[in-house]
Each structure stands twice: as C-alpha cells, then as structure tokens.
N, C-alpha and C. Protein backbone atom coordinates (compact mmCIF):
# COMPACT_ATOMS: atom_id res chain seq x y z
N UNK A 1 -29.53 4.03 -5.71
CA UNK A 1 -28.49 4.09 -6.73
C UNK A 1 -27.74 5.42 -6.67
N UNK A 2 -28.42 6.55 -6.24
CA UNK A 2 -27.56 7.67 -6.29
C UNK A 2 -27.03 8.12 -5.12
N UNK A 3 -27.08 7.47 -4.08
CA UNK A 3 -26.55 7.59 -2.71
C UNK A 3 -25.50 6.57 -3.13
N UNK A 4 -25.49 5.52 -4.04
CA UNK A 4 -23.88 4.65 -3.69
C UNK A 4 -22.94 5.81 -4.91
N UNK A 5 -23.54 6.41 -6.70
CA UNK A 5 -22.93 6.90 -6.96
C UNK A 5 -21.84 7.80 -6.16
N UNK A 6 -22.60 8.55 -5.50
CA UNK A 6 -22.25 9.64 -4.62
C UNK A 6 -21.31 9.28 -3.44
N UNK A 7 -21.28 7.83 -2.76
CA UNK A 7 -20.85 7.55 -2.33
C UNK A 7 -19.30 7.01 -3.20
N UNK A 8 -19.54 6.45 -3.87
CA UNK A 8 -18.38 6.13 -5.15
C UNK A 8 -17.53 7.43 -5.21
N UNK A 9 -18.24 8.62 -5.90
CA UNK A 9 -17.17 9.47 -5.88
C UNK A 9 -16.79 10.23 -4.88
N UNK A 10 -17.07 10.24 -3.73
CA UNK A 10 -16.76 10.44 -2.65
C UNK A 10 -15.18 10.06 -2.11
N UNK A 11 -15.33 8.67 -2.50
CA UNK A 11 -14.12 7.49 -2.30
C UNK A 11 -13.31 8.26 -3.48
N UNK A 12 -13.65 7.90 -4.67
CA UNK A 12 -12.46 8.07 -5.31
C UNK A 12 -11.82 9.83 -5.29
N UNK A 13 -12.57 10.84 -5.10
CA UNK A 13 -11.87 12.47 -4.73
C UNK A 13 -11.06 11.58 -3.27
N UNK A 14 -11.16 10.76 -2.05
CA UNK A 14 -10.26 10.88 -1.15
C UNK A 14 -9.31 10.07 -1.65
N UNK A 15 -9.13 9.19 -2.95
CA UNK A 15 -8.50 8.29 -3.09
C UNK A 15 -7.24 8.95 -3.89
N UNK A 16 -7.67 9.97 -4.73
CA UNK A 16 -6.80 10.58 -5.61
C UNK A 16 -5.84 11.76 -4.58
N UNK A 17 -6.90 12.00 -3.59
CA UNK A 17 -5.75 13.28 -3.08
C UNK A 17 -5.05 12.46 -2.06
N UNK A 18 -5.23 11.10 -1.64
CA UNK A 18 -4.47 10.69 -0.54
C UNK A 18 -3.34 10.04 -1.51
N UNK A 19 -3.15 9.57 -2.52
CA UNK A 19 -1.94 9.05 -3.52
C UNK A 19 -1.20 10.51 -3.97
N UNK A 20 -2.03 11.53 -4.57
CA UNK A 20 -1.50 13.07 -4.86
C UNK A 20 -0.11 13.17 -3.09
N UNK A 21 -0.96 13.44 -1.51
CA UNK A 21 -0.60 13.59 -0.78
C UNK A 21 0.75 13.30 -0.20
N UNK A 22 0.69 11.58 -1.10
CA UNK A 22 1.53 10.85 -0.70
C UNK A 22 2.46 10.70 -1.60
N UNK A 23 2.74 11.51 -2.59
CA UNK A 23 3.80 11.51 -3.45
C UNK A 23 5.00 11.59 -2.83
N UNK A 24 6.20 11.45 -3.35
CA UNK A 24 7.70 11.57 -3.11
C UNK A 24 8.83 10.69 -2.45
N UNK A 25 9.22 11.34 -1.63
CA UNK A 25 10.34 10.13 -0.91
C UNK A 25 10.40 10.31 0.17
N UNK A 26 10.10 9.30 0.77
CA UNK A 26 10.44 8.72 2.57
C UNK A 26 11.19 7.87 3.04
N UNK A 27 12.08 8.10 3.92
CA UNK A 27 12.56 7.11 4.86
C UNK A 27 11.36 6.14 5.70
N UNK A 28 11.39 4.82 5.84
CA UNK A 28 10.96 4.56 6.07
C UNK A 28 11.61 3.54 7.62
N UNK A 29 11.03 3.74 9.02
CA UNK A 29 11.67 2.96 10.05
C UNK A 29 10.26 2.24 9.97
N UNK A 30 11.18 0.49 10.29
CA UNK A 30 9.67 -0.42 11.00
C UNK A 30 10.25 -1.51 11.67
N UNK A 31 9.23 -2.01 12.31
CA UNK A 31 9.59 -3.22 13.15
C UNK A 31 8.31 -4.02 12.71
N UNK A 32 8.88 -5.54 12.75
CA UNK A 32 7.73 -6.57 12.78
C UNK A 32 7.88 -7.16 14.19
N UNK A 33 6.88 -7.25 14.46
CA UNK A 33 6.50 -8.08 16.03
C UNK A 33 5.87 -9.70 15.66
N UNK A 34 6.77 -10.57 15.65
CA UNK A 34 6.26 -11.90 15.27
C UNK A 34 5.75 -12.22 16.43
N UNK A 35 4.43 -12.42 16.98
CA UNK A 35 3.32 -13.36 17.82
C UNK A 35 4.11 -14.46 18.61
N UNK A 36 5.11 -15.12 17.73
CA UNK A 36 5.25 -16.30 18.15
C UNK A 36 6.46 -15.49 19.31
N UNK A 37 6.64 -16.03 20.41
CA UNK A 37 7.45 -15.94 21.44
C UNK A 37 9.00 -16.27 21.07
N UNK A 38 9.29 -17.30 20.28
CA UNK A 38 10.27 -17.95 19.84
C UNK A 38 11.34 -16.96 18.80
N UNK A 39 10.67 -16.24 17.93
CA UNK A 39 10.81 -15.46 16.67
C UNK A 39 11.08 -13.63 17.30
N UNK A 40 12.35 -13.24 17.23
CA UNK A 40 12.75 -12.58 17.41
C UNK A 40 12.30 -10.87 16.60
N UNK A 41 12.26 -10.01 17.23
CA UNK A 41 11.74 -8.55 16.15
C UNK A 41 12.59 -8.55 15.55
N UNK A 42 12.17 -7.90 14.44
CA UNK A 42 12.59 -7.37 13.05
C UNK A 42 12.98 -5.89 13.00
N UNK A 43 13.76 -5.47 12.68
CA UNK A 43 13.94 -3.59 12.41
C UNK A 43 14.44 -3.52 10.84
N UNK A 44 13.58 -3.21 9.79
CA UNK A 44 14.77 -2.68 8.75
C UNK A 44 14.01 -0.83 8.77
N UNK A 45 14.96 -0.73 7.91
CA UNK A 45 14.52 0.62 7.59
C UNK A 45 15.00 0.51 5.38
N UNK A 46 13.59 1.60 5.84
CA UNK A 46 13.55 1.56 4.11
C UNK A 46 13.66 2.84 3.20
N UNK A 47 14.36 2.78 1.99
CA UNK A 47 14.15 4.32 1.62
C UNK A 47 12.75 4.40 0.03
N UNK A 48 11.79 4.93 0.41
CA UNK A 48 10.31 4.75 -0.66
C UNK A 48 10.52 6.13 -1.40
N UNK A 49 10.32 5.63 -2.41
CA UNK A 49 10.04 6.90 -3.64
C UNK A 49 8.31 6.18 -4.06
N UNK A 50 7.51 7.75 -3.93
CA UNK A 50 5.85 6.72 -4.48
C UNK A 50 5.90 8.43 -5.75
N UNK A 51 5.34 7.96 -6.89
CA UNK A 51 5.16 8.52 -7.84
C UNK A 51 3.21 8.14 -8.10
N UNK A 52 2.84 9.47 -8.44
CA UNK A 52 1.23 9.33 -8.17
C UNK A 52 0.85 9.34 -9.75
N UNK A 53 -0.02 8.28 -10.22
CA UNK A 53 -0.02 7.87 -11.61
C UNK A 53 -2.00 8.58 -12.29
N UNK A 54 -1.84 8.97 -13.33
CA UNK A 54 -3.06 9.33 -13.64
C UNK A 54 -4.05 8.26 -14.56
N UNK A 55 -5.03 8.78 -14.70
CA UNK A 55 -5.35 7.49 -14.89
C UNK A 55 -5.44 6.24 -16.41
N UNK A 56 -4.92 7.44 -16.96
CA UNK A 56 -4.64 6.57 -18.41
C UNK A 56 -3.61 6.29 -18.62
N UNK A 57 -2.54 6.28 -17.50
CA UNK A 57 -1.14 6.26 -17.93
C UNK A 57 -0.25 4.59 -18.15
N UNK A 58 0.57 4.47 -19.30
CA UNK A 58 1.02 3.13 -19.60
C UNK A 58 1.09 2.07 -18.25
N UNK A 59 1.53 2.44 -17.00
CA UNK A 59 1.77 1.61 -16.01
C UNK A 59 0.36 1.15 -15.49
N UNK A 60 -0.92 1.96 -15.38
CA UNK A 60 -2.03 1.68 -15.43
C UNK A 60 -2.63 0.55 -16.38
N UNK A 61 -2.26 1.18 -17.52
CA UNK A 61 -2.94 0.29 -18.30
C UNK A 61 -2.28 -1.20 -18.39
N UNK A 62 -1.39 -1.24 -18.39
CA UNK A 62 0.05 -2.65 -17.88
C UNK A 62 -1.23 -3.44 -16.71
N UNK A 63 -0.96 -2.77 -15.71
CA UNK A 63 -1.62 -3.35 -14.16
C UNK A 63 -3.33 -3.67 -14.69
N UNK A 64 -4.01 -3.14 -15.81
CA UNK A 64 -5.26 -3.69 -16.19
C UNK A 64 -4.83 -5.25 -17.01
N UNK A 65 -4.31 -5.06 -17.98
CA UNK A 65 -3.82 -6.06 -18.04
C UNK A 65 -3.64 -7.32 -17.35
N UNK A 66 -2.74 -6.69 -16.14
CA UNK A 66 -2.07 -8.18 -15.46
C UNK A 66 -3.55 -8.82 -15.18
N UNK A 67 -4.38 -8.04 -14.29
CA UNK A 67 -5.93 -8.59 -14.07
C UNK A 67 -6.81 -9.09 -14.85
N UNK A 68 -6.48 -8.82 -16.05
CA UNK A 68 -7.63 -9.06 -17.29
C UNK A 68 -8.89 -8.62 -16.66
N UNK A 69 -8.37 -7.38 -17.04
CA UNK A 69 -10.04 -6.33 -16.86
C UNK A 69 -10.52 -5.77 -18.52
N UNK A 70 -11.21 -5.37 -18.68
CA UNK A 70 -11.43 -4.73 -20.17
C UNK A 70 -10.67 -3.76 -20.31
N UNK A 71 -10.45 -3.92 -21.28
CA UNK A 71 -9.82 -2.57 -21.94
C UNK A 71 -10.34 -1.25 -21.52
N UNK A 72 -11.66 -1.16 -21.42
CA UNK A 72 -12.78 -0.24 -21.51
C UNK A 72 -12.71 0.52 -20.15
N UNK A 73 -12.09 0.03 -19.30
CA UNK A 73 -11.99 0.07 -17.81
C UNK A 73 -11.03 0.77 -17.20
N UNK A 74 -11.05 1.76 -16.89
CA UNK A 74 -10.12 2.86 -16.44
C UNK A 74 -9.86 2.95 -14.70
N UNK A 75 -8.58 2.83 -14.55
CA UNK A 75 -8.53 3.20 -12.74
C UNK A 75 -8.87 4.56 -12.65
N UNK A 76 -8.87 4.68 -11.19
CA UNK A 76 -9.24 6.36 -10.85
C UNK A 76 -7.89 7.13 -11.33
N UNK A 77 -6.71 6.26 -10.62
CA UNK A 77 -5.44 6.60 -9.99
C UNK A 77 -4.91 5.86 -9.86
N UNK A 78 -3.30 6.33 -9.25
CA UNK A 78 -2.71 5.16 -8.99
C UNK A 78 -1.68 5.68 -8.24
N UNK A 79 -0.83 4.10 -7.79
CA UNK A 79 1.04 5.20 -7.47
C UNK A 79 1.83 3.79 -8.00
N UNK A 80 2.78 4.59 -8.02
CA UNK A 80 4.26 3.74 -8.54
C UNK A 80 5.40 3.97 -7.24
N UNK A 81 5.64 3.09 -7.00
CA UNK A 81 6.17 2.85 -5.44
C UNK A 81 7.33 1.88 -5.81
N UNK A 82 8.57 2.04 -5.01
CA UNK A 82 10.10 1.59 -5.27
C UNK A 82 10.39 2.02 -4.13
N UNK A 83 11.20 0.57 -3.71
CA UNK A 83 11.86 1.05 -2.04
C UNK A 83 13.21 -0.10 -1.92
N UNK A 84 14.02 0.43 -1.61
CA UNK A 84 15.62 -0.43 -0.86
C UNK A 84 15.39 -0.48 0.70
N UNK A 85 15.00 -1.60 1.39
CA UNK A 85 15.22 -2.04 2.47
C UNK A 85 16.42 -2.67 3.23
N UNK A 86 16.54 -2.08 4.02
CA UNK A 86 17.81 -2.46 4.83
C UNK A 86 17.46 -2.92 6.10
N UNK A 87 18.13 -4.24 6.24
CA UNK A 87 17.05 -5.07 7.90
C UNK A 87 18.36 -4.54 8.86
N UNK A 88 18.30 -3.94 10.35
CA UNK A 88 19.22 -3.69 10.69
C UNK A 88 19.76 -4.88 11.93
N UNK A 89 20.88 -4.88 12.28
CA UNK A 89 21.19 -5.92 13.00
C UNK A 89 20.99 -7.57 12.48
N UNK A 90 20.90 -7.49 11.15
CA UNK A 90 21.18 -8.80 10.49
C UNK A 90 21.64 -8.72 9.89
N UNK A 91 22.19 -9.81 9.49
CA UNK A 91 22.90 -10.23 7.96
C UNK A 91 22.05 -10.69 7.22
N UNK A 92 21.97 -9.75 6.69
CA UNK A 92 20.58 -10.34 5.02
C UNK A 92 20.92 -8.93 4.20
N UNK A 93 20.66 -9.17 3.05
CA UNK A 93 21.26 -8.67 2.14
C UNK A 93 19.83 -7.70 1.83
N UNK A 94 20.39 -6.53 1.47
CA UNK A 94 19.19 -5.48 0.92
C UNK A 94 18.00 -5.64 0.15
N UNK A 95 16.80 -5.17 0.52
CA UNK A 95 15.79 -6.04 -0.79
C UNK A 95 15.62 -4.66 -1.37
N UNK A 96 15.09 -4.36 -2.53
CA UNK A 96 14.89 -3.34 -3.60
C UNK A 96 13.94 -4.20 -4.08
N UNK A 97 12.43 -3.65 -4.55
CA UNK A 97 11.50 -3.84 -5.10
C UNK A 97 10.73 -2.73 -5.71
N UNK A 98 9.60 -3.07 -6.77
CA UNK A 98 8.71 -1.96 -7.05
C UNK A 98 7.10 -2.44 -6.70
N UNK A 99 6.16 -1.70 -6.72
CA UNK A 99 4.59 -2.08 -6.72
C UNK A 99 3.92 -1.63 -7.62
N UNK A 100 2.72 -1.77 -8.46
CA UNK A 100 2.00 -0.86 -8.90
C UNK A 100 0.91 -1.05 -8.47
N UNK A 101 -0.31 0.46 -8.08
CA UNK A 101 -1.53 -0.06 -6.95
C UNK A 101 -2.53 0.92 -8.26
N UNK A 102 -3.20 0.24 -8.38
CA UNK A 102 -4.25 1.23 -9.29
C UNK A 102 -5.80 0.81 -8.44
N UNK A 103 -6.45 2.32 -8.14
CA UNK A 103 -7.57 2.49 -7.66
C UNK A 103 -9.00 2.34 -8.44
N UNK A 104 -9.89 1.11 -8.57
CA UNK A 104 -11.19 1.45 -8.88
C UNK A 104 -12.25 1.02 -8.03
N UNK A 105 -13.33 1.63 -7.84
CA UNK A 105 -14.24 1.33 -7.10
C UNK A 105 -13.37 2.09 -5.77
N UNK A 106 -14.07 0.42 -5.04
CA UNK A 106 -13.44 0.25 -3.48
C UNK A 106 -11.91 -0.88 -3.49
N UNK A 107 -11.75 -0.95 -5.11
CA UNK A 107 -11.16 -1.99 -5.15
C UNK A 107 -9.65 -1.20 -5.43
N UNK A 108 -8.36 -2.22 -4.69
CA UNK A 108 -6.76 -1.16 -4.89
C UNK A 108 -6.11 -2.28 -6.06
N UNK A 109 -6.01 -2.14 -6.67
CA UNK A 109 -5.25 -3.35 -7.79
C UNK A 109 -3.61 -3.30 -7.32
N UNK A 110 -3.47 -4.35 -7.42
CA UNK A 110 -1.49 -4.47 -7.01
C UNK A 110 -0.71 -5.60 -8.38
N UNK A 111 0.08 -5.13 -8.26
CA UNK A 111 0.97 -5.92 -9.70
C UNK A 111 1.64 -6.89 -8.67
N UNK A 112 1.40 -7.08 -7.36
CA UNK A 112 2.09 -7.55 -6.76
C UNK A 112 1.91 -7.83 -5.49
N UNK A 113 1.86 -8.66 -4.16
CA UNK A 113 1.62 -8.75 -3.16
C UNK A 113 2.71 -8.66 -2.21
N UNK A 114 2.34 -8.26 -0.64
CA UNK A 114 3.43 -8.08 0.08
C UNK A 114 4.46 -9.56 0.12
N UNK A 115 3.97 -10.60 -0.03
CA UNK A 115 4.27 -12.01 0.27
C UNK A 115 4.27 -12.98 -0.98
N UNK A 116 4.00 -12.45 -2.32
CA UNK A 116 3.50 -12.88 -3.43
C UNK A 116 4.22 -12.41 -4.58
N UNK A 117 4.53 -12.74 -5.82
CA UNK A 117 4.67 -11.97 -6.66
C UNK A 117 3.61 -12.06 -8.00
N UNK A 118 2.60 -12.41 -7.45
CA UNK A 118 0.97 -12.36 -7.94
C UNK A 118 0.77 -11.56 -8.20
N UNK A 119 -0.35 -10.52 -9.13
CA UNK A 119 -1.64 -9.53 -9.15
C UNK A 119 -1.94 -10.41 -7.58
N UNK A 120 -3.16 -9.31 -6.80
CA UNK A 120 -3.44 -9.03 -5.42
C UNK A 120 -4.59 -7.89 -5.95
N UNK A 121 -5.27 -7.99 -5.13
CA UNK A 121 -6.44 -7.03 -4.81
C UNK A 121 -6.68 -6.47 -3.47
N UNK A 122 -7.00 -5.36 -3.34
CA UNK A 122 -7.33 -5.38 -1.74
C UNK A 122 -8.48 -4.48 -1.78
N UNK A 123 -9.46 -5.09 -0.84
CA UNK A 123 -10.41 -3.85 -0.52
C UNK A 123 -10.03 -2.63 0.56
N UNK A 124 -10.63 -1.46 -0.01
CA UNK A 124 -9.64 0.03 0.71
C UNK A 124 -11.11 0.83 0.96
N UNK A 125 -10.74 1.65 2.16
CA UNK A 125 -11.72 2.68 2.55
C UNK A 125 -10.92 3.53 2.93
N UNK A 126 -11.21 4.54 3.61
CA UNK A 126 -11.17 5.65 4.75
C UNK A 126 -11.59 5.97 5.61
N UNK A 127 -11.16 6.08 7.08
CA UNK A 127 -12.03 6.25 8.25
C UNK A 127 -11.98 7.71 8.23
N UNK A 128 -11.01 8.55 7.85
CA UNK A 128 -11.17 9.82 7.74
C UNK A 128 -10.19 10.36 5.92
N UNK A 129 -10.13 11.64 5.66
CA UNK A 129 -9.48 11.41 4.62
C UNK A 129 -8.04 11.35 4.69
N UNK A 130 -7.14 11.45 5.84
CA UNK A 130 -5.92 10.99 5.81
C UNK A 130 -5.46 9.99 6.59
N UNK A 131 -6.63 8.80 6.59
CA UNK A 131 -6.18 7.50 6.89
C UNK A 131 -7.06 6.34 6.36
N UNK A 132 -6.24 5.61 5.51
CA UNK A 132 -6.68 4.85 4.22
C UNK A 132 -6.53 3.65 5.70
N UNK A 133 -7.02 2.38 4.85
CA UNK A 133 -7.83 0.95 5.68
C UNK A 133 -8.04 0.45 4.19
N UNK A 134 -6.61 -0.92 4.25
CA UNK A 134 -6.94 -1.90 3.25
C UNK A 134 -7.51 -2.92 3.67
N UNK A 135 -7.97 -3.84 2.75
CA UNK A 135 -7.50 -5.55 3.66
C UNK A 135 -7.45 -6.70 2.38
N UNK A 136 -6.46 -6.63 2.51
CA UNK A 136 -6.08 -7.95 1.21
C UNK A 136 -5.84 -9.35 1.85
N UNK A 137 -6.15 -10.27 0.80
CA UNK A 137 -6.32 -11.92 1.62
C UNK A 137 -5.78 -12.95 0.07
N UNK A 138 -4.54 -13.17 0.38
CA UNK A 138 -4.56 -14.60 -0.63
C UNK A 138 -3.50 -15.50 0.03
N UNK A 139 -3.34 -16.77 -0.25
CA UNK A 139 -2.20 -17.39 -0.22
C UNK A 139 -2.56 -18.23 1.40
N UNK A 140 -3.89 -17.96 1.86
CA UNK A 140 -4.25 -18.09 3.02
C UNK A 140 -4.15 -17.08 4.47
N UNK A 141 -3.10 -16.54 3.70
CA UNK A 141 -3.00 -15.19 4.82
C UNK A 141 -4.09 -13.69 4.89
N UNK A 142 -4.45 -13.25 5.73
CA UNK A 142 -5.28 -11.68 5.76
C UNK A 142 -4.53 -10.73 6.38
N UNK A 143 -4.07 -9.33 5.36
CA UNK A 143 -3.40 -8.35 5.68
C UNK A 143 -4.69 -7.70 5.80
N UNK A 144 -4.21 -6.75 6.64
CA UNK A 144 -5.27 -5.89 7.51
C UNK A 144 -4.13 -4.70 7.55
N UNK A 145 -4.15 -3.78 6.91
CA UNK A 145 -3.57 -2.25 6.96
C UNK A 145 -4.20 -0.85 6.99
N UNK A 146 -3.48 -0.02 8.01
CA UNK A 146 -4.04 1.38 7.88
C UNK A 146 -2.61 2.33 7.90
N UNK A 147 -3.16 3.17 6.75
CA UNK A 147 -2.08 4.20 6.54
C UNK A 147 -2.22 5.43 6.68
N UNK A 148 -1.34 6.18 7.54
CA UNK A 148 -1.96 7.27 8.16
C UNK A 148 -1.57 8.31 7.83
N UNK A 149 -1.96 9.86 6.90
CA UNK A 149 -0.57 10.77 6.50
C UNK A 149 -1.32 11.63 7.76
N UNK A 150 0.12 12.51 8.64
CA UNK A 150 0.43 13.05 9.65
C UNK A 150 0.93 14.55 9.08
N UNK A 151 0.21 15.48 8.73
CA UNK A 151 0.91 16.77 8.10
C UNK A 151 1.45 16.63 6.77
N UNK A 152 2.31 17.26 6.66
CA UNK A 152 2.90 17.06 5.09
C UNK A 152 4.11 15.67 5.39
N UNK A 153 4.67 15.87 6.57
CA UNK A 153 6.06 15.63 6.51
C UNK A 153 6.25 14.38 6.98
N UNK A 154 4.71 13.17 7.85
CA UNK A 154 5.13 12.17 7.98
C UNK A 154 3.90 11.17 7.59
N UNK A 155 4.10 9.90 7.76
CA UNK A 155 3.22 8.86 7.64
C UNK A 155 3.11 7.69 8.64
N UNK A 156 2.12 7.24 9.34
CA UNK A 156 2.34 5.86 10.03
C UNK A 156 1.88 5.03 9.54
N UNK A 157 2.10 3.56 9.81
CA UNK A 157 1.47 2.44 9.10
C UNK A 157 1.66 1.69 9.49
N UNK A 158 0.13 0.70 10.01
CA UNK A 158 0.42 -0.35 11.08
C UNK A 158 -0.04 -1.37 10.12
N UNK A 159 0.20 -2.36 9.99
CA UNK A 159 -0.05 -4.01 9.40
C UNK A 159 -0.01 -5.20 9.97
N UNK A 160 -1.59 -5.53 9.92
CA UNK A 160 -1.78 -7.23 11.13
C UNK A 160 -1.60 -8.19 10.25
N UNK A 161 -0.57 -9.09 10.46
CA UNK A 161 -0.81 -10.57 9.54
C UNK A 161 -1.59 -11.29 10.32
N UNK A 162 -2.59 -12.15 9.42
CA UNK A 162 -3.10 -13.25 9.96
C UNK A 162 -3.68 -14.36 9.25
N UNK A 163 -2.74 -15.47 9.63
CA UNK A 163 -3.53 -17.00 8.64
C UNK A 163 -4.24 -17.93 9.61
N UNK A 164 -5.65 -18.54 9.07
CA UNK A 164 -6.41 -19.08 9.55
C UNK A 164 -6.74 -18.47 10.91
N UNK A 165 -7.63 -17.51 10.89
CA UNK A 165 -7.76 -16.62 12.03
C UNK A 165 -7.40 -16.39 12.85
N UNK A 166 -6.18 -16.43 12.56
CA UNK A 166 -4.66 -16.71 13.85
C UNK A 166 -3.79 -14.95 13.87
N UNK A 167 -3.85 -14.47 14.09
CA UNK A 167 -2.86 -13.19 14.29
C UNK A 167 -1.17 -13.62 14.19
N UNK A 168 -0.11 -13.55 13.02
CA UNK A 168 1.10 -13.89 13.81
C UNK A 168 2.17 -13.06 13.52
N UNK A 169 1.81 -11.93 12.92
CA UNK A 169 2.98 -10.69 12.79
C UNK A 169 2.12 -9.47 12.80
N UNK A 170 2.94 -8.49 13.46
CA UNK A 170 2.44 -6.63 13.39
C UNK A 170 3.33 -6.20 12.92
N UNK A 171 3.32 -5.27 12.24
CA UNK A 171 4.12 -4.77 11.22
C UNK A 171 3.99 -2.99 12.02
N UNK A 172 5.08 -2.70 12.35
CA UNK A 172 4.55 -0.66 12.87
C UNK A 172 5.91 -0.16 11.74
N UNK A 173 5.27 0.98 11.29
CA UNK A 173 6.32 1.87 10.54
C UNK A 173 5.71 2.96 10.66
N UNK A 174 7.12 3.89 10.94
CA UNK A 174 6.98 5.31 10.89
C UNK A 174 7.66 6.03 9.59
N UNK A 175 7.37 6.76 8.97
CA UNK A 175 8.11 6.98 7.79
C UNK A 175 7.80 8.71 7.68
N UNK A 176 9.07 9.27 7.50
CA UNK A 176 9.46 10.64 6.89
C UNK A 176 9.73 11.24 5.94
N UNK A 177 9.34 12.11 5.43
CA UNK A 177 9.04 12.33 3.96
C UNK A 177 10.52 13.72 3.96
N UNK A 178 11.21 12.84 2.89
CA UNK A 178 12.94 13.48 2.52
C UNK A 178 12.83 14.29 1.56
N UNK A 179 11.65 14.11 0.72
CA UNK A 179 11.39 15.08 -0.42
C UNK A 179 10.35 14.95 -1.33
N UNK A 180 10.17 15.63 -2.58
CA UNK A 180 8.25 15.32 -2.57
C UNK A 180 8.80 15.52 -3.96
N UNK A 181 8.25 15.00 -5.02
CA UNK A 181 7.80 15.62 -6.10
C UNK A 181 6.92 16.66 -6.70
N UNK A 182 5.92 17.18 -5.62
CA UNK A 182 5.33 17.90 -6.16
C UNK A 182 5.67 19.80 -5.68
C-alpha cells in the first residue's frame, strides 16, 4: 500500500509540472498519415493556447460533473486548451475548439474526445518526466498518444489511431511555443 501511495504521488508531482510546463501558446504543424493507400495526407497547422488549471477551480469542478464523480473528489490539475486549425491545401473551413483534461489518479478526464463530443477518459503515464503516454478507447477506436516537451520552446506529439486492432491513421505534430503565460 505504501509503495503504490508513493507511487501515486510520484505521478501526480510529474503530472502537475508537465501541465505547469506546458502552459501558453503554440503553433502547432501536423500531418495525418491515413494507412489506407487510397486516402491522401493531411497537413493543418494549428494555433493552441493551454491554460494550467488548479485544482479546485470552476472548470474542474464543471468536468467532475460531466463524469458524475462525487463532489468529494478533487483532480490533481488540469489544463484548459483552445486551438483554430487550419488544414492546408484544402478547402475546409477552419475548426476552433476547446478541451478540458483534469488529472486524477492515473486517470486524464476530458470534457471531450478527439472524435467525440462525449466526456472520454484516458489512461496517462510517463516514460520519463517530459514525456506523457495516454491511451484512450471509445466509439470502437484506440488512441495511443505520447507527448513530448523538448526545452522550454518546443513539443512533439505522435498519435496512433486504431479500430478493431487495425492501425489506420498517425497523427505527427511538431509544435512551437509563441508565448507562455507564465
């Protein structure tokens, strides 16, 4: 029992300074690589503002809510994330969205899914402390993500789709940090 405590807060000190880390605003470049031969790459580029949330704060407590968790039940942390995507070389019109991700346990709470506009859960670790490893699964699909912060000034982030143990999109983004809040 006191090797998982310990292990618990272990997670949550890397969980709070990697959302702290990752505060502010980035450009974001990516490409999706669709599997299928037929289905052409993707390029948008995105501009992310992530705001790092504490843990009693109204947007927190909102995102307990959406889950119906107890009242009683506090995240570690969190972030508040807003981004305008621009796909380049198509005609499709800009997407603008927000997320909210609140941290407990091993568990990342989302107000929202990449593919969904559900509550989402994902289980999250760290292979080191500046590269987080989610993996969220609903709708039949399994996202498999690792996010990597690179110094102060950048981030990578690779994302495997896969339904019915099938692999059929990679997701690569590189993203640069334009300015920070903190």
């Amino acid at each position: 029992m006191i090797v998982n405590q310990i292990q618990s807060t272990a997670l949550e000190a890397l969980v709070v300074e990697f959302f702290r880390q990752s505060e502010g605003q980035w450009n974001s470049q990516r490409r999706y690589y669709t599997l299928n031969p037929d289905v052409a790459t993707q390029e948008v580029e995105s501009q992310i503002q992530i705001k790092f949330l504490e843990k009693d704060c109204v947007e927190l407590r909102e995102l307990a809510q959406l889950h119906a968790l107890s009242p009683d039940i506090a995240f570690i942390c969190g972030t508040y994330v807003t981004w305008e995507s621009n796909y380049t070389g198509k005609i499709r019109k800009p997407s603008t969205g927000s997320t909210i991700f609140g941290a407990l346990g091993n568990i990342l709470y989302r107000d929202r899914g990449f593919a969904t506009a559900d509550p989402v859960c994902a289980i999250y670790n760290f292979s080191n402390p500046q590269t987080m490893i989610l993996k969220t699964e609903y709708g039949g699909s399994v996202f498999e993500e690792e996010i990597k912060l690179i110094g102060q000034q950048y981030r990578t982030r690779q994302t495997i789709i896969s339904r019915a143990g099938q692999e059929q999109m990679i997701g690569q983004y590189l993203e640069k940090r334009v300015g920070s809040e903190n």
